[in-house]
Protein backbone atom coordinates (compact mmCIF):
# COMPACT_ATOMS: atom_id res chain seq x y z
CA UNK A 1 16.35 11.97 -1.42
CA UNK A 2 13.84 9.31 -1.70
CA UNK A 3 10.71 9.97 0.36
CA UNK A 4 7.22 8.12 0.54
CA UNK A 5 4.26 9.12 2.36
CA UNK A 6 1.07 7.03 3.18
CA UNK A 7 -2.17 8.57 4.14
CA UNK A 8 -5.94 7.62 4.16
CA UNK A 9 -5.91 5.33 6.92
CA UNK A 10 -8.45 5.70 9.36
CA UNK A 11 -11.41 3.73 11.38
CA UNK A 12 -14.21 1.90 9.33
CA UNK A 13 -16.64 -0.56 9.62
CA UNK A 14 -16.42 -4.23 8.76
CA UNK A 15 -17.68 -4.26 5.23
CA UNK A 16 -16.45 -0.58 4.60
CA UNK A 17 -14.07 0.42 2.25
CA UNK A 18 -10.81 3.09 2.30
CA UNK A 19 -8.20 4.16 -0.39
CA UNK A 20 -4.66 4.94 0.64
CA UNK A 21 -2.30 7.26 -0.92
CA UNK A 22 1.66 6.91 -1.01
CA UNK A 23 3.10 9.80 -2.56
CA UNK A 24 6.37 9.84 -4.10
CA UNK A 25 9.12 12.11 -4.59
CA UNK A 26 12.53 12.79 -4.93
CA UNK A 27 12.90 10.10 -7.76
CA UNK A 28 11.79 8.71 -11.40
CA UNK A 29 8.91 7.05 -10.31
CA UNK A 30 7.55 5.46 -13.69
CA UNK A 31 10.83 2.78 -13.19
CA UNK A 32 9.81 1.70 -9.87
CA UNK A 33 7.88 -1.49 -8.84
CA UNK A 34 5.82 -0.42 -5.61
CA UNK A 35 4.81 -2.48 -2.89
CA UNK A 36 1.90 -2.05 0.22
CA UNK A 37 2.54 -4.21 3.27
CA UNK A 38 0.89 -4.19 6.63
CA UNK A 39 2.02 -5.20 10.33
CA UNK A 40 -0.82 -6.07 13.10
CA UNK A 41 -0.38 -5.61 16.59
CA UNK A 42 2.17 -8.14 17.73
CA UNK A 43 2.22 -9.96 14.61
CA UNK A 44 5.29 -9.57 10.99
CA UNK A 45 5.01 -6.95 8.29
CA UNK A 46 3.28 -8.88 5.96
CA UNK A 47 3.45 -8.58 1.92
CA UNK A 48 -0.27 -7.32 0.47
CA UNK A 49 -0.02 -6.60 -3.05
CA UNK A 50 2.82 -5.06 -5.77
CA UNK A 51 2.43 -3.11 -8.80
CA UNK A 52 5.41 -3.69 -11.01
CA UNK A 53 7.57 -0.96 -13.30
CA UNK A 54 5.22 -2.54 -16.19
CA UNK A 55 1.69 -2.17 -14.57
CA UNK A 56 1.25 -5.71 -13.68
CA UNK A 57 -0.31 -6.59 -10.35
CA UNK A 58 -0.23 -9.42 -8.18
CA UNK A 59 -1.68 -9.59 -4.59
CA UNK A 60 -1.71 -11.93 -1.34
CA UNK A 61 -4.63 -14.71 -1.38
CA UNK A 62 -6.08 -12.92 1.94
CA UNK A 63 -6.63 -9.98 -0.27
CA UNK A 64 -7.21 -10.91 -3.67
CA UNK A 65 -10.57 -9.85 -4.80
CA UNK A 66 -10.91 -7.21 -2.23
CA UNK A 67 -7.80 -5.13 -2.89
CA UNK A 68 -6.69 -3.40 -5.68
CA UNK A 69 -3.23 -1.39 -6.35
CA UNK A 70 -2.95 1.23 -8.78
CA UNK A 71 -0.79 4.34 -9.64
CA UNK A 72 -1.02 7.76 -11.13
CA UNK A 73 2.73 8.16 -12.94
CA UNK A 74 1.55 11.94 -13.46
CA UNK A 75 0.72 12.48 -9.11
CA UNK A 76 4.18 10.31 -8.62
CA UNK A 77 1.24 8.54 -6.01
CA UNK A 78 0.35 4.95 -5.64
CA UNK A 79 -2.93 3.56 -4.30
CA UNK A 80 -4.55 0.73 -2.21
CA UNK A 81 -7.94 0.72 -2.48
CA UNK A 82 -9.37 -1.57 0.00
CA UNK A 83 -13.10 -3.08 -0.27
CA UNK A 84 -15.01 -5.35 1.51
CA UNK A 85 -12.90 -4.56 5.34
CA UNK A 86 -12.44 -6.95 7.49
CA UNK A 87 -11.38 -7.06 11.58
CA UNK A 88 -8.31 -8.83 10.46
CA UNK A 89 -7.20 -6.31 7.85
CA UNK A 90 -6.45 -3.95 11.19
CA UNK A 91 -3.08 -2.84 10.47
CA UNK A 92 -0.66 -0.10 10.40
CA UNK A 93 -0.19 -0.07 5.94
CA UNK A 94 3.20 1.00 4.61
CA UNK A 95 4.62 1.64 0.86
CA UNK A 96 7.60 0.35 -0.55
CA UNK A 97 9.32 1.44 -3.22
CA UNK A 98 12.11 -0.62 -5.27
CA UNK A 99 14.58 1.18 -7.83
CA UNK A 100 16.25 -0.15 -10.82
CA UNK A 101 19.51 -0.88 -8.91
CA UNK A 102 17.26 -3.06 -6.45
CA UNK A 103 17.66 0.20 -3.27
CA UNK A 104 14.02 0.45 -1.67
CA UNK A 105 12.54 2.72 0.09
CA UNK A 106 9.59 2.99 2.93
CA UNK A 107 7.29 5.19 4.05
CA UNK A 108 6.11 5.46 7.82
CA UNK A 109 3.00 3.69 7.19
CA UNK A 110 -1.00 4.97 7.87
CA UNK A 111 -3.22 2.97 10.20
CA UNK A 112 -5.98 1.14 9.20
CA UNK A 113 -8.66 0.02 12.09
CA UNK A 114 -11.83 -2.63 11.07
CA UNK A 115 -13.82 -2.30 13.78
CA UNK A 116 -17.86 -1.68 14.70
């Protein structure tokens, strides 16, 4: 089966910066496009950024510049590195992954606190 894990959330200053992991297993992971998406407290899981099956990136405007998605086919892991924190990036951050035949998967999410 299908599983995704997220880690490397944690608590960091505004203007800090963090890298999360999602590892992969349990499929081909080279013919996925993978997605990050966060949820605030009391707010919708919101899209942040996707890494298509062909490399190509494309992110939300209240990230762009900031965020960056990447993946290591080899460590079946995708990344989120996150620069230049803000308060309003608080957020539990999950993975998404989305198969050939269009099935996706989630992980549980890692949280994220901006905060002095």
């Amino acid at each position: 089966q299908v599983q995704l894990v997220e880690s490397g959330g944690g608590l960091v200053q505004p203007g800090g910066s963090l890298r999360l992991s999602c590892v992969v297993s349990g499929t081909i992971f080279s013919t996925y496009t993978w997605y990050w998406y966060r949820q605030a407290p009391g707010k919708q899981r919101e899209w942040v950024g996707t890494i298509f099956y062909y490399a190509t990136t494309n992110y939300a405007e209240s990230v762009k510049g900031r965020f960056t998605i990447s993946r290591d086919i080899a460590k079946s892991t995708v990344y989120l590195q996150m620069n230049s924190l803000k308060p309003e990036d608080t957020a539990d951050y999950y993975c998404k992954g989305r198969a050939p035949n269009a099935m996706e998967y989630w992980g549980k999410g890692t949280l994220v606190t901006v905060s002095s």
